[in-house]
N, C-alpha and C. Protein backbone atom coordinates (compact mmCIF):
# COMPACT_ATOMS: atom_id res chain seq x y z
N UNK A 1 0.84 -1.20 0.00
CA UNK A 1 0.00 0.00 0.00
C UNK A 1 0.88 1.25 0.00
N UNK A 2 0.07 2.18 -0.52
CA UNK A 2 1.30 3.79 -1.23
C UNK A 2 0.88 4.49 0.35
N UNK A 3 1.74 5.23 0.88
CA UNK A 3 1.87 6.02 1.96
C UNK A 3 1.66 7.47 1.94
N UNK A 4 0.50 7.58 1.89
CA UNK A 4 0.65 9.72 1.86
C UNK A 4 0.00 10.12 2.69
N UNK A 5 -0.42 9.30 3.61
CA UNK A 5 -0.83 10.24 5.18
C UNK A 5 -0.69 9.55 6.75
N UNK A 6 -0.05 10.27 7.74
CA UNK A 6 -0.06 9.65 8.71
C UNK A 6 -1.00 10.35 9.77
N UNK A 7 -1.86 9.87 10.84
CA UNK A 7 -2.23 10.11 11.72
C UNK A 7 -2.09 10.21 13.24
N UNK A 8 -1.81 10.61 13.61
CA UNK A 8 -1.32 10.36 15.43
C UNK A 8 -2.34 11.53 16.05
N UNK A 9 -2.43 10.26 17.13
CA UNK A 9 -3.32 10.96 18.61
C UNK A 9 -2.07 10.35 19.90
N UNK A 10 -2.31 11.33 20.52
CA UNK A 10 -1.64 11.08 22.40
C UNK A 10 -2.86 10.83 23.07
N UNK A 11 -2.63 10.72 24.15
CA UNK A 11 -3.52 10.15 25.63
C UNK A 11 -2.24 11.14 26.55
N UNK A 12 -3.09 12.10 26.78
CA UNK A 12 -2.24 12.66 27.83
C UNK A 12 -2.71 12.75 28.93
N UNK A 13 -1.96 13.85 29.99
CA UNK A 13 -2.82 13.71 31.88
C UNK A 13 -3.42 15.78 32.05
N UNK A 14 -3.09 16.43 30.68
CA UNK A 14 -3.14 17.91 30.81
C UNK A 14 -3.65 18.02 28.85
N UNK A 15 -3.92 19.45 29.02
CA UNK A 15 -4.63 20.26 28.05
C UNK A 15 -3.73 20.98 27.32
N UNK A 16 -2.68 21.51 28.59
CA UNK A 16 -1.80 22.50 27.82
C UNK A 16 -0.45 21.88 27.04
N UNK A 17 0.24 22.41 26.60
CA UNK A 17 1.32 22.43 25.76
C UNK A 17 2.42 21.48 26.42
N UNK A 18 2.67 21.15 27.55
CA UNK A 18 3.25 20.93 28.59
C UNK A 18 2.77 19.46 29.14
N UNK A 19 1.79 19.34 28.47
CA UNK A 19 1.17 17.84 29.15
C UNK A 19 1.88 16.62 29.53
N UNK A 20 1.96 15.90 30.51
CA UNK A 20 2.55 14.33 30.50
C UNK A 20 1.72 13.56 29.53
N UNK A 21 2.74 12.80 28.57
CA UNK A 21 2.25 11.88 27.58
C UNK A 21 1.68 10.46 28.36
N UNK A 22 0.53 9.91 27.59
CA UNK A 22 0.68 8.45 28.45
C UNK A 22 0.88 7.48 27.76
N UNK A 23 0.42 7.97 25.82
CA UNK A 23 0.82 7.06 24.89
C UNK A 23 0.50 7.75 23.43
N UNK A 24 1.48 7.01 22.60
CA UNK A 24 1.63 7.78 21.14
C UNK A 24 1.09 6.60 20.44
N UNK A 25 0.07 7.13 19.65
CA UNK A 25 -0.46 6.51 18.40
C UNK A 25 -0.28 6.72 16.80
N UNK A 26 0.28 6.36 16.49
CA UNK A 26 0.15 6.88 14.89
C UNK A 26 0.16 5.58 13.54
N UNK A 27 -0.64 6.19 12.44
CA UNK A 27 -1.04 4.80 11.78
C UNK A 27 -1.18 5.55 10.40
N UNK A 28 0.18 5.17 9.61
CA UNK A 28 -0.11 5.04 8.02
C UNK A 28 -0.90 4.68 6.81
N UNK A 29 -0.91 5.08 6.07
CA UNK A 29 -2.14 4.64 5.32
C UNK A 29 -2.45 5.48 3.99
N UNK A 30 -3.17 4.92 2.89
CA UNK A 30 -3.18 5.44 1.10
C UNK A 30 -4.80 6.18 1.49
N UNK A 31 -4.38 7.62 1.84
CA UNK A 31 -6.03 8.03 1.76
C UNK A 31 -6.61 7.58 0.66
N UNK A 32 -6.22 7.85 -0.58
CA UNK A 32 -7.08 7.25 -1.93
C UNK A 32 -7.75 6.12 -2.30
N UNK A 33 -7.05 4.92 -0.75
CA UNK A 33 -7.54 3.55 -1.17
C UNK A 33 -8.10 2.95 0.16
N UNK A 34 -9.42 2.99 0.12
CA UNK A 34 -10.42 2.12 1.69
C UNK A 34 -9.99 1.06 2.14
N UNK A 35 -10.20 0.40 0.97
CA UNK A 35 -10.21 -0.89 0.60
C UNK A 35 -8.63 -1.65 1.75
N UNK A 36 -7.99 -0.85 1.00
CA UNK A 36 -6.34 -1.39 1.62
C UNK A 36 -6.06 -0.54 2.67
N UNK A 37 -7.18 0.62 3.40
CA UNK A 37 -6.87 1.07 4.50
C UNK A 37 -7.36 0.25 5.69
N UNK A 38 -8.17 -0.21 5.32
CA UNK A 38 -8.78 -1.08 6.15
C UNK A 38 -9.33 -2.13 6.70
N UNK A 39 -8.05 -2.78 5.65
CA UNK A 39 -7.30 -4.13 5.44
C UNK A 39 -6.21 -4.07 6.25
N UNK A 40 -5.53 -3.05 5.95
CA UNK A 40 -3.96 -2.84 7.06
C UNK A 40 -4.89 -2.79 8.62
N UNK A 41 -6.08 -1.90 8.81
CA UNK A 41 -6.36 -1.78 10.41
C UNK A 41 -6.85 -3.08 10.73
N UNK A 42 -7.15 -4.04 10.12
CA UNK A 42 -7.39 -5.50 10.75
C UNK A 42 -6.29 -6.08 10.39
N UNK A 43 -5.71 -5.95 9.73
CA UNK A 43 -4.32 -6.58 9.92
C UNK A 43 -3.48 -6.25 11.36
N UNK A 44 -3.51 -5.13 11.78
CA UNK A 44 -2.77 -4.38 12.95
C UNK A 44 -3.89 -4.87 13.84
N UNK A 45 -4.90 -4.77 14.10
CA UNK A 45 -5.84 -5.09 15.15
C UNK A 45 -5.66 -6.50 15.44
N UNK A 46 -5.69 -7.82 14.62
CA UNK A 46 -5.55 -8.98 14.93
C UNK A 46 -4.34 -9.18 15.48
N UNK A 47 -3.34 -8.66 14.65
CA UNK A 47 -1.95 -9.42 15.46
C UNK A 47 -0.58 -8.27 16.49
N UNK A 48 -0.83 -8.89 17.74
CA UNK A 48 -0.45 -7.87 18.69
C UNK A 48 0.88 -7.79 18.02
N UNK A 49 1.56 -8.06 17.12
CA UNK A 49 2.80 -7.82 17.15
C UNK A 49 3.19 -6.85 16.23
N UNK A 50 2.02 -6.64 15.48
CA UNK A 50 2.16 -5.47 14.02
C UNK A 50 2.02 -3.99 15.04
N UNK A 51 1.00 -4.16 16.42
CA UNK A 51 1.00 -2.92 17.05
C UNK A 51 1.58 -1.73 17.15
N UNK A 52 2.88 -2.21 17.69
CA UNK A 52 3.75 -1.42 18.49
C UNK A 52 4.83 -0.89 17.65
N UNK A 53 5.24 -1.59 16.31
CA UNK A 53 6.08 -1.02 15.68
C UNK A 53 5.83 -1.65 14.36
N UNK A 54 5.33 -1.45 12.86
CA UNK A 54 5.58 -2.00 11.88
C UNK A 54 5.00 -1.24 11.05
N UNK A 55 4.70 -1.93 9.50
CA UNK A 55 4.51 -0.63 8.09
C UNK A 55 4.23 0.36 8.57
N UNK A 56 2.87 -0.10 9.05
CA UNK A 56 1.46 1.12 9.20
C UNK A 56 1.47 1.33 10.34
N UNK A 57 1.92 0.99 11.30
CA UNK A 57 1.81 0.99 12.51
C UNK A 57 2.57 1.93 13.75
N UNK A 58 2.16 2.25 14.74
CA UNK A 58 3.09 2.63 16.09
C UNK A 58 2.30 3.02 17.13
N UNK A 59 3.09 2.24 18.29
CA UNK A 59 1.90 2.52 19.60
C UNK A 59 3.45 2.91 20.65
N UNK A 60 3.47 3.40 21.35
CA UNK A 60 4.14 3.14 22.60
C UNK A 60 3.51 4.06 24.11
N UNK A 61 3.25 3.25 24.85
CA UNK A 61 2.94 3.80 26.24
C UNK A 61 4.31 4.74 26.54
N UNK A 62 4.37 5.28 27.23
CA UNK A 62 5.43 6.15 27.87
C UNK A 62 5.40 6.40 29.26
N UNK A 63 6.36 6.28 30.12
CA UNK A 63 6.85 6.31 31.59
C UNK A 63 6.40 7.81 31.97
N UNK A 64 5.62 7.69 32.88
CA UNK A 64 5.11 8.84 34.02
C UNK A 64 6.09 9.29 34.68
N UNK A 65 7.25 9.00 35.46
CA UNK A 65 7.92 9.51 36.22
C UNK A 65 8.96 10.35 35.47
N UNK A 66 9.69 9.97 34.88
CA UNK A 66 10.71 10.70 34.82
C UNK A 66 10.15 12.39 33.77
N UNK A 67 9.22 12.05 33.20
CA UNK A 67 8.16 13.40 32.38
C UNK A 67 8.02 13.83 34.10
N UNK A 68 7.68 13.57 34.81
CA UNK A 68 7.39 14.25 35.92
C UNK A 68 8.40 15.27 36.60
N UNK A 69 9.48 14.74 36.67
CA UNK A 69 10.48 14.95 37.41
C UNK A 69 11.22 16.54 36.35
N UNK A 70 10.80 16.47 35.05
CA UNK A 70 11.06 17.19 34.04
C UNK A 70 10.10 17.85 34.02
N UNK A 71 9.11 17.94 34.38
CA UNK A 71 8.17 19.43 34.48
C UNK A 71 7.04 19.16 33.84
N UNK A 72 6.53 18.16 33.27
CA UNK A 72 5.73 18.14 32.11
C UNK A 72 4.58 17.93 33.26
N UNK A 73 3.28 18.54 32.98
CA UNK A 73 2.44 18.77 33.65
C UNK A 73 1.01 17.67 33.54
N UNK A 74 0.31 17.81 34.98
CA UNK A 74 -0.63 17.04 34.87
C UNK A 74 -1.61 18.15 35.62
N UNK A 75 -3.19 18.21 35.03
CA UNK A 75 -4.27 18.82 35.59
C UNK A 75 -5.22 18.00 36.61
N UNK A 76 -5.62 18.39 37.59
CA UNK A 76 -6.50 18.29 37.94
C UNK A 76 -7.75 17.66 37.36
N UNK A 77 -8.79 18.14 36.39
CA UNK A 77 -9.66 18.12 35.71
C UNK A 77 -9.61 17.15 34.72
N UNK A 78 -7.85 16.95 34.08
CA UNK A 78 -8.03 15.74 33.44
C UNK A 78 -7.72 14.45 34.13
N UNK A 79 -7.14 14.86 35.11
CA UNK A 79 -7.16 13.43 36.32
C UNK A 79 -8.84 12.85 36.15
N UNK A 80 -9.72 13.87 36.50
CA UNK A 80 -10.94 13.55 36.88
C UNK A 80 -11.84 12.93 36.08
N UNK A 81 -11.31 13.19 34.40
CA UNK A 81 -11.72 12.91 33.20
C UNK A 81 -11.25 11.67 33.11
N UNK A 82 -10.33 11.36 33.20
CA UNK A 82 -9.64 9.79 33.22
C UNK A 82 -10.31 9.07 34.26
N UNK A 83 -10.62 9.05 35.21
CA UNK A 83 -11.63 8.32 36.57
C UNK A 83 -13.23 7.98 35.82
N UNK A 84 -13.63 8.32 34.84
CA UNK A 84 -14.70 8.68 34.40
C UNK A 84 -14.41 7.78 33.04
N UNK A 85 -13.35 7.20 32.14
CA UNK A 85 -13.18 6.75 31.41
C UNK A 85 -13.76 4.89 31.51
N UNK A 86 -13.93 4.42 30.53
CA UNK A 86 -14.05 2.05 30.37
C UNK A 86 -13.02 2.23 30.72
N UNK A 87 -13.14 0.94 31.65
CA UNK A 87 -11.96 -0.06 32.09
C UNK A 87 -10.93 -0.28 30.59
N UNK A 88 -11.42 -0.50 29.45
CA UNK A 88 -10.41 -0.72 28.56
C UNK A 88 -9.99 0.56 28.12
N UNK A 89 -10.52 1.82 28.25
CA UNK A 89 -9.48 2.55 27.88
C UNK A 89 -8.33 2.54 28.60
N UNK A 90 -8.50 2.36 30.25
CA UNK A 90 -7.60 2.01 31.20
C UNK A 90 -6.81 1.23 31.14
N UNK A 91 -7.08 0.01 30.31
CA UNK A 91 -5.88 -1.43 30.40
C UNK A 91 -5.37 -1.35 29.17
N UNK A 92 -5.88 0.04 27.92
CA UNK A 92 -4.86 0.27 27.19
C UNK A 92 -3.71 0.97 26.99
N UNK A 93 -3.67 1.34 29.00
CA UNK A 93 -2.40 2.14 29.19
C UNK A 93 -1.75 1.17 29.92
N UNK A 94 -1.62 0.14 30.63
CA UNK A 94 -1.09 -1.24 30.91
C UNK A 94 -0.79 -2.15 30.01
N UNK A 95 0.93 -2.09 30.44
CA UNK A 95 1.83 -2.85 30.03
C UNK A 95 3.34 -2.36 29.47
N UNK A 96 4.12 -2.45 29.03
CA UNK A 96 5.62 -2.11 29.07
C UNK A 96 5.50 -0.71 28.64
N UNK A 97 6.28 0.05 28.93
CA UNK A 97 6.86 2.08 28.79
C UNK A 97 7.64 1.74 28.56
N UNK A 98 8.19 2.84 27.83
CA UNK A 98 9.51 3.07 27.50
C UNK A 98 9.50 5.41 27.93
N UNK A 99 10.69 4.96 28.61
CA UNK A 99 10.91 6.75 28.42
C UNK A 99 10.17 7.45 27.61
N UNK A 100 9.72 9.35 27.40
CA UNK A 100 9.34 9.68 26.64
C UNK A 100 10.16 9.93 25.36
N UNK A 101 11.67 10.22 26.24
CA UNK A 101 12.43 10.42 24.61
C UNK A 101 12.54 9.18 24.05
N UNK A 102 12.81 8.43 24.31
CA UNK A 102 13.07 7.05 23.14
C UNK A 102 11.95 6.84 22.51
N UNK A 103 10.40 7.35 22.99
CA UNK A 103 8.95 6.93 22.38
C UNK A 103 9.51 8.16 21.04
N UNK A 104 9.90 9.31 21.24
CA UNK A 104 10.27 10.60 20.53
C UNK A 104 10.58 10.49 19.02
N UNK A 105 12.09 9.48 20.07
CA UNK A 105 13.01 9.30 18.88
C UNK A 105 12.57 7.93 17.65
N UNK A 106 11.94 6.76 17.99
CA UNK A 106 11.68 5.79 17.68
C UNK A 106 10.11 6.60 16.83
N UNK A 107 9.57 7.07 17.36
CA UNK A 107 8.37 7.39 16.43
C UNK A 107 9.33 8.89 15.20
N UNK A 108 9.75 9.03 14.82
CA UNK A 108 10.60 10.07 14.46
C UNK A 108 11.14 8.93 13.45
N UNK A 109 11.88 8.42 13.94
CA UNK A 109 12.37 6.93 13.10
C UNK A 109 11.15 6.51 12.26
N UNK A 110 10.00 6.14 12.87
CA UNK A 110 9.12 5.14 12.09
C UNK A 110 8.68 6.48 11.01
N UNK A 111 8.04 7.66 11.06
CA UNK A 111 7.93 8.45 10.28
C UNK A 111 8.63 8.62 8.91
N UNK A 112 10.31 8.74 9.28
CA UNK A 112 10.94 9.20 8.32
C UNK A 112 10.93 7.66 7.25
N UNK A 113 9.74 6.80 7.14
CA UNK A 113 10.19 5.47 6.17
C UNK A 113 9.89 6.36 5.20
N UNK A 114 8.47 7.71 5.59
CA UNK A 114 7.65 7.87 4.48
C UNK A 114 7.72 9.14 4.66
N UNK A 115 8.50 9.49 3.61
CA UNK A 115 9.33 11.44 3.60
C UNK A 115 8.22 12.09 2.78
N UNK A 116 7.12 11.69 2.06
CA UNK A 116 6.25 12.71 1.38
C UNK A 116 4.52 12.08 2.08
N UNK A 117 4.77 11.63 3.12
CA UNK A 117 3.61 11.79 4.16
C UNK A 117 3.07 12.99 4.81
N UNK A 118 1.43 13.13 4.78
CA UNK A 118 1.09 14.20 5.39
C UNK A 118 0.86 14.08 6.65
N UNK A 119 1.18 15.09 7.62
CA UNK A 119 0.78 14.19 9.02
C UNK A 119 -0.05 15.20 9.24
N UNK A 120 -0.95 14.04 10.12
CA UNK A 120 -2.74 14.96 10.37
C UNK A 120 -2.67 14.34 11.90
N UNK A 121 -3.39 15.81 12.44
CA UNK A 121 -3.93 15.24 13.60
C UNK A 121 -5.14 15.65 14.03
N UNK A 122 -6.18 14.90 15.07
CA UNK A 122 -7.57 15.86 15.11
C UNK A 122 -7.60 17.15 16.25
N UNK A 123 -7.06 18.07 15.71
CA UNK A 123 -6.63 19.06 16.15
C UNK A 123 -5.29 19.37 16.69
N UNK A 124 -4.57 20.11 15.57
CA UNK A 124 -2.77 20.05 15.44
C UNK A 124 -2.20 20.70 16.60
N UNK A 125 -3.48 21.73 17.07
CA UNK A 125 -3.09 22.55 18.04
C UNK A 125 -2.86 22.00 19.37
N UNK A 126 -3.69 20.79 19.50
CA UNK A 126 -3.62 19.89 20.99
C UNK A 126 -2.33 18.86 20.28
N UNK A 127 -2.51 17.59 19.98
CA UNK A 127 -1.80 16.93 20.20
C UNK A 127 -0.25 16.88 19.39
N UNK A 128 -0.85 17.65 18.02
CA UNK A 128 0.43 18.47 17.72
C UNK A 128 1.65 19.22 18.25
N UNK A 129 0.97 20.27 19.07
CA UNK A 129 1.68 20.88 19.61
C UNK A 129 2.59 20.69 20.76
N UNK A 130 1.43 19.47 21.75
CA UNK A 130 2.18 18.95 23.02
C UNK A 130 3.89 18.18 22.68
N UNK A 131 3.05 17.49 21.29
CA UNK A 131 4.43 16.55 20.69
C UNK A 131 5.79 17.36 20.09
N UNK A 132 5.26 18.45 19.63
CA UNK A 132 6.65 19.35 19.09
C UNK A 132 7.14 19.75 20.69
N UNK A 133 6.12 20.43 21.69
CA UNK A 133 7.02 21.15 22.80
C UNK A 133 7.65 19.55 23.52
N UNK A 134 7.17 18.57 23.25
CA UNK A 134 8.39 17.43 24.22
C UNK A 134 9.86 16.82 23.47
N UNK A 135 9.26 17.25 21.64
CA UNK A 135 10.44 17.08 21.31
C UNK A 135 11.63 18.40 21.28
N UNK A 136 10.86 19.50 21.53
CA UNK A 136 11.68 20.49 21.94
C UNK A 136 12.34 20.51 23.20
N UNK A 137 11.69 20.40 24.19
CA UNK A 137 12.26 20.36 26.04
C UNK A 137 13.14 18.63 25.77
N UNK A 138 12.95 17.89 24.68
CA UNK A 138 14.12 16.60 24.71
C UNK A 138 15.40 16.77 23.88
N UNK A 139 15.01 17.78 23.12
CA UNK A 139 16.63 18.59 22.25
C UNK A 139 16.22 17.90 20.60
N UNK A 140 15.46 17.12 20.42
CA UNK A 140 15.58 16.03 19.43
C UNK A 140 14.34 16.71 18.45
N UNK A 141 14.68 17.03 17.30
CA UNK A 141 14.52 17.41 16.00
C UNK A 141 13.28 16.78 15.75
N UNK A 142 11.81 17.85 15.58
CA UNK A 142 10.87 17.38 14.73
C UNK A 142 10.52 16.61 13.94
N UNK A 143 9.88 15.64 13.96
CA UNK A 143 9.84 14.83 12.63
C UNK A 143 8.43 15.40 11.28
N UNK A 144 8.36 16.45 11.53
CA UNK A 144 7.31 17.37 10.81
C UNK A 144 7.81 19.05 10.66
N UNK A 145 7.56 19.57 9.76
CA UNK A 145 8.03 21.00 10.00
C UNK A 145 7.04 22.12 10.27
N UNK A 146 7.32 23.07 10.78
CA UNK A 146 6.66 23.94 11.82
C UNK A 146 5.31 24.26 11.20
N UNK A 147 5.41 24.27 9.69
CA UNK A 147 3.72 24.29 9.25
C UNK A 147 3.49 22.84 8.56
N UNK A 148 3.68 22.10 8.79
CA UNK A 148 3.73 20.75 8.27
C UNK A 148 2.47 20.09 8.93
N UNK A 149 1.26 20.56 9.89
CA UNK A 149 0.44 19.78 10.73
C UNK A 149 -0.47 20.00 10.03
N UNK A 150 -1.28 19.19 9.60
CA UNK A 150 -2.68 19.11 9.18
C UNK A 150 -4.00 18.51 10.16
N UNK A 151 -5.22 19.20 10.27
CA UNK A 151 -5.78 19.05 10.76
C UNK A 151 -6.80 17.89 10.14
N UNK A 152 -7.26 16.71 10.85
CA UNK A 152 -8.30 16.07 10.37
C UNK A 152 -9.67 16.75 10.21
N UNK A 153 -10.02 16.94 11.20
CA UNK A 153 -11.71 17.47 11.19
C UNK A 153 -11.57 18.52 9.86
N UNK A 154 -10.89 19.10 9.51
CA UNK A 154 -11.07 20.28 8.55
C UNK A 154 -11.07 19.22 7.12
N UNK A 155 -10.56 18.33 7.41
CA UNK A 155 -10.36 17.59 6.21
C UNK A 155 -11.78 16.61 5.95
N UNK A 156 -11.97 16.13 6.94
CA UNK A 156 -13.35 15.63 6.83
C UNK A 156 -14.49 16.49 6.56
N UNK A 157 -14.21 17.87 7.04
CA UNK A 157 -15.48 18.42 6.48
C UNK A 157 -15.48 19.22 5.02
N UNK A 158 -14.41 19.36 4.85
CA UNK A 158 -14.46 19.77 3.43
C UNK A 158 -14.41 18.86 2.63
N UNK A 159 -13.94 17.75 2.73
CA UNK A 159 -14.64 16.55 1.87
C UNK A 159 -16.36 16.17 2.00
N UNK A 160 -16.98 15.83 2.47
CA UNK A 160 -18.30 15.73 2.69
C UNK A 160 -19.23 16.76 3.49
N UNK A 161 -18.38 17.98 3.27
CA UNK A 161 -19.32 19.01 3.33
C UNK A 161 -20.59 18.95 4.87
N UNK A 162 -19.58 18.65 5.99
CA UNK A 162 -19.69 18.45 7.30
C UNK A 162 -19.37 19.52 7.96
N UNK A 163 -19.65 19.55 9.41
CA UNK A 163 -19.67 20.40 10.23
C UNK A 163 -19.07 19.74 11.35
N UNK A 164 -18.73 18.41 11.51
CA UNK A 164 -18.62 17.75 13.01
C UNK A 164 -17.27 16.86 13.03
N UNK A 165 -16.73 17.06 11.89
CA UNK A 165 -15.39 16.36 11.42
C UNK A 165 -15.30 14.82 12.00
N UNK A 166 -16.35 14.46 11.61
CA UNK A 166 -16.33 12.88 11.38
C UNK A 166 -17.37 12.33 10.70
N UNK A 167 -17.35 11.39 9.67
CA UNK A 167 -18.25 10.89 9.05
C UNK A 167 -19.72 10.68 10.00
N UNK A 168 -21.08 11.10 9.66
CA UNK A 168 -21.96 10.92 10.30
C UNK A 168 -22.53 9.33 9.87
N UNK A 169 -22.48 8.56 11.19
CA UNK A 169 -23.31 6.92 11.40
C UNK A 169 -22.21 6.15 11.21
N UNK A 170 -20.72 6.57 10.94
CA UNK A 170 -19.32 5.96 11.18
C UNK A 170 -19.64 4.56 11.78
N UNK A 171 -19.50 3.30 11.09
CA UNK A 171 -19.15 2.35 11.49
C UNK A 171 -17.85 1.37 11.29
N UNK A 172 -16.98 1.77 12.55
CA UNK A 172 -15.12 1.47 12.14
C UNK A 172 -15.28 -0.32 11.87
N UNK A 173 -13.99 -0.18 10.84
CA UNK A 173 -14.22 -1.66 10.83
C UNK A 173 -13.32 -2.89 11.47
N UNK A 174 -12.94 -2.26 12.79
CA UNK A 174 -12.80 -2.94 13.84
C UNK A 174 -13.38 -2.87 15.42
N UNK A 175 -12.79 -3.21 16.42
CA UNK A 175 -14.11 -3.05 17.26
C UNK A 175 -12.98 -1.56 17.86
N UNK A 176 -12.84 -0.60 18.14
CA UNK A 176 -12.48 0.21 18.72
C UNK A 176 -12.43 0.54 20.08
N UNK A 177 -11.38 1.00 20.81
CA UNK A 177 -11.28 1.13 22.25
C UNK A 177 -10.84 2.72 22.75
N UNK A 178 -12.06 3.41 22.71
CA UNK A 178 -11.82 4.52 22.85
C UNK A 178 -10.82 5.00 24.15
N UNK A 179 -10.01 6.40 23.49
CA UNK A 179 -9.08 6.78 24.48
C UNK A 179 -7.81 5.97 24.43
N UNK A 180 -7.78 4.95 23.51
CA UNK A 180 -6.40 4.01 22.98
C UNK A 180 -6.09 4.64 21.39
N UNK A 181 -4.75 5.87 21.93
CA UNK A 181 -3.80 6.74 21.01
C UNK A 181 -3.86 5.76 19.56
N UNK A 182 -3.74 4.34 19.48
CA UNK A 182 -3.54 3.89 18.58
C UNK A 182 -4.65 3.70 17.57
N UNK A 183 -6.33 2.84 18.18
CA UNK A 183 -7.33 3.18 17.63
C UNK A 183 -7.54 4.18 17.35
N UNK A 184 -7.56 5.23 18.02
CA UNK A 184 -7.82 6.65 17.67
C UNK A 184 -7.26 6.93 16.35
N UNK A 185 -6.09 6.99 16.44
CA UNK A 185 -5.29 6.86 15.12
C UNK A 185 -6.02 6.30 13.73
N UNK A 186 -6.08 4.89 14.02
CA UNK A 186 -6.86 3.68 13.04
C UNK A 186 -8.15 4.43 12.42
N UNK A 187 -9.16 4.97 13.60
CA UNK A 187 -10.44 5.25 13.15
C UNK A 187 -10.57 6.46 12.56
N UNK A 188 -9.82 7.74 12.76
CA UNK A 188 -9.29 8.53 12.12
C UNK A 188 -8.90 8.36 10.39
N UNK A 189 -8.18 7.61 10.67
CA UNK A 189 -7.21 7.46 8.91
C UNK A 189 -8.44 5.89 8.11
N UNK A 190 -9.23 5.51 8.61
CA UNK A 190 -10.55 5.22 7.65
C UNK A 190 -11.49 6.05 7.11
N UNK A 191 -12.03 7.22 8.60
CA UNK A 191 -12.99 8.02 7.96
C UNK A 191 -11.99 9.13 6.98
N UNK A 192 -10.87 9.35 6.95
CA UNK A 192 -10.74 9.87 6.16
C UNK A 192 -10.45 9.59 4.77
N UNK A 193 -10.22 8.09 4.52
CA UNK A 193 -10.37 7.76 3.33
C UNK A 193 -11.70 7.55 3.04
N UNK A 194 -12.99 7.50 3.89
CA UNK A 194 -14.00 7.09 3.55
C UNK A 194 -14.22 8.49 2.76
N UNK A 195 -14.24 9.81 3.57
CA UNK A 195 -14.32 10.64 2.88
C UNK A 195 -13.54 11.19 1.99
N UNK A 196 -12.62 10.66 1.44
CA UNK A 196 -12.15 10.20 -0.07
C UNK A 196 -12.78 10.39 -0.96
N UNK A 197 -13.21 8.91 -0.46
CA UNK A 197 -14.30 8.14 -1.40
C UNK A 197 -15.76 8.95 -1.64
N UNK A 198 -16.14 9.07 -0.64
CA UNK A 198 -17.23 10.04 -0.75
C UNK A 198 -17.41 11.52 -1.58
N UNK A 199 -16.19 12.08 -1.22
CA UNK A 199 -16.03 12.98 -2.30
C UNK A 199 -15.53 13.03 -3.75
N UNK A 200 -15.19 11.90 -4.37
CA UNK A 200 -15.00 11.12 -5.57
C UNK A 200 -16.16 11.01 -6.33
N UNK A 201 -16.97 10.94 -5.34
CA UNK A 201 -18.35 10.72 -5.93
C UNK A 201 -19.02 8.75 -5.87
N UNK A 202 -18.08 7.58 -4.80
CA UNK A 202 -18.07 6.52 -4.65
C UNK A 202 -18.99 6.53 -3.74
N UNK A 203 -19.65 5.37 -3.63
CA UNK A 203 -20.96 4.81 -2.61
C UNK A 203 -19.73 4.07 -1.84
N UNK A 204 -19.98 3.82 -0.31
CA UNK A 204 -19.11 3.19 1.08
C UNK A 204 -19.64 1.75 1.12
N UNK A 205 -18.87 1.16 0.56
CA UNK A 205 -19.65 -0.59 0.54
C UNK A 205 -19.87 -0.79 2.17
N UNK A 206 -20.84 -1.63 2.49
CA UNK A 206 -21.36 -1.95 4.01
C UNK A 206 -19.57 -2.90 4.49
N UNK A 207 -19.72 -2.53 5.67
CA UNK A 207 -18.80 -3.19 6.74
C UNK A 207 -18.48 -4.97 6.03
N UNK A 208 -17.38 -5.40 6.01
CA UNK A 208 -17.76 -6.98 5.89
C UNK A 208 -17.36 -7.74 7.19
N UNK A 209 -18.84 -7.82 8.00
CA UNK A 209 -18.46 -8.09 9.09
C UNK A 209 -17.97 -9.07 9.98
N UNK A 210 -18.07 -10.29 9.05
CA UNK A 210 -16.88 -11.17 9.15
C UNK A 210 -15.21 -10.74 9.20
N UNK A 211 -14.88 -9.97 8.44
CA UNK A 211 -13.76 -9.66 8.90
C UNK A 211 -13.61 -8.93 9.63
N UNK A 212 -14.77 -7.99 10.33
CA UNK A 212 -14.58 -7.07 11.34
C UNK A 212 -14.73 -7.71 12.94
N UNK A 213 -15.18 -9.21 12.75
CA UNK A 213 -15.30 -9.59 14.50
C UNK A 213 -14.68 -10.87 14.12
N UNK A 214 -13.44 -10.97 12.66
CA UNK A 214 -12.53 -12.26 13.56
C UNK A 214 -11.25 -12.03 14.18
């Protein structure tokens, strides 16, 4: 599959610029082609090992303490927001960390396979921005350039001529675990090839839902 857009969402503990990370998601993919976008997200969804690092893929949790000890901030309010979250968004922050810089540098790595990728995020200003100020306070070089962020929702609505920057009656074609950086990612970079397709002037073939619940 051809590579011209990447997506990433964080899971952070704050709002502002400054936030503690809790995990990086990001997931490659041929906006132009559904079909093979969402073939790769059940490909990555079935086998835990495509997760964390491969084509299309990147997940890494990241270590709380030492972001702590470095200043990176946690709110109140989003503490309270997280208490309020499914148990599985919760147990998709359980299990191995790695530092924030090595999550930095290693997602920086997986980026540069694909040098004429657009990177989108749903709103460049939040999770965009948190990610440039940690690769700034870590010394380690952007893997995007300073106007290089694209916003999803703007992209979804000017393709299908929306207001809410997500396909309306969205059915992902895996089972999704909201508040997991990586789904987020996944469900993101479908509706936006859906709205591709949609603005091509293509009808969205129904779910095949055999492959969506094996």
């Amino acid at each position: 599959m051809t590579v011209n857009v990447i997506t990433i969402d964080t899971e952070t503990m704050d709002t502002a610029h400054t936030a503690l990370i809790l995990s990086i998601g990001a997931f490659a993919f041929d906006v132009t082609d559904l079909n093979a976008t969402q073939q790769a997200i059940m490909d990555v969804t079935k086998d835990a090992e495509l997760q964390d690092h491969s084509q299309f893929a990147f997940y890494r949790r990241t270590d709380s303490f030492d972001q702590l000890i470095s200043g990176r901030t946690v709110s109140v309010p989003t503490q309270e927001w997280w208490k309020k979250q499914g148990e599985e968004a919760h147990e998709a922050l359980t299990g191995e960390r790695v530092s924030l810089g090595e999550a930095l540098s290693k997602l920086k790595q997986w980026i540069a396979q694909y040098p004429n990728a657009r990177i989108f995020f749903r709103g460049p200003d939040f999770d965009g921005s948190i990610l440039e100020n940690a690769y700034r306070a870590h010394g380690i070089e952007c893997p995007w350039k300073y106007n290089g962020k694209r916003d999803i929702r703007t992209y979804i609505d000017a393709m299908v001529r929306g207001g809410k920057g997500y396909i309306k009656g969205h059915q992902p074609c895996f089972p999704v675990v909201k508040h997991h950086s990586l789904h987020d990612a996944m469900n993101d970079a479908e509706q936006m090839a859906m709205a591709y397709m949609m603005n091509d002037g293509k009808t969205i073939p129904a779910p095949n839902l055999k492959r969506v619940t094996a």
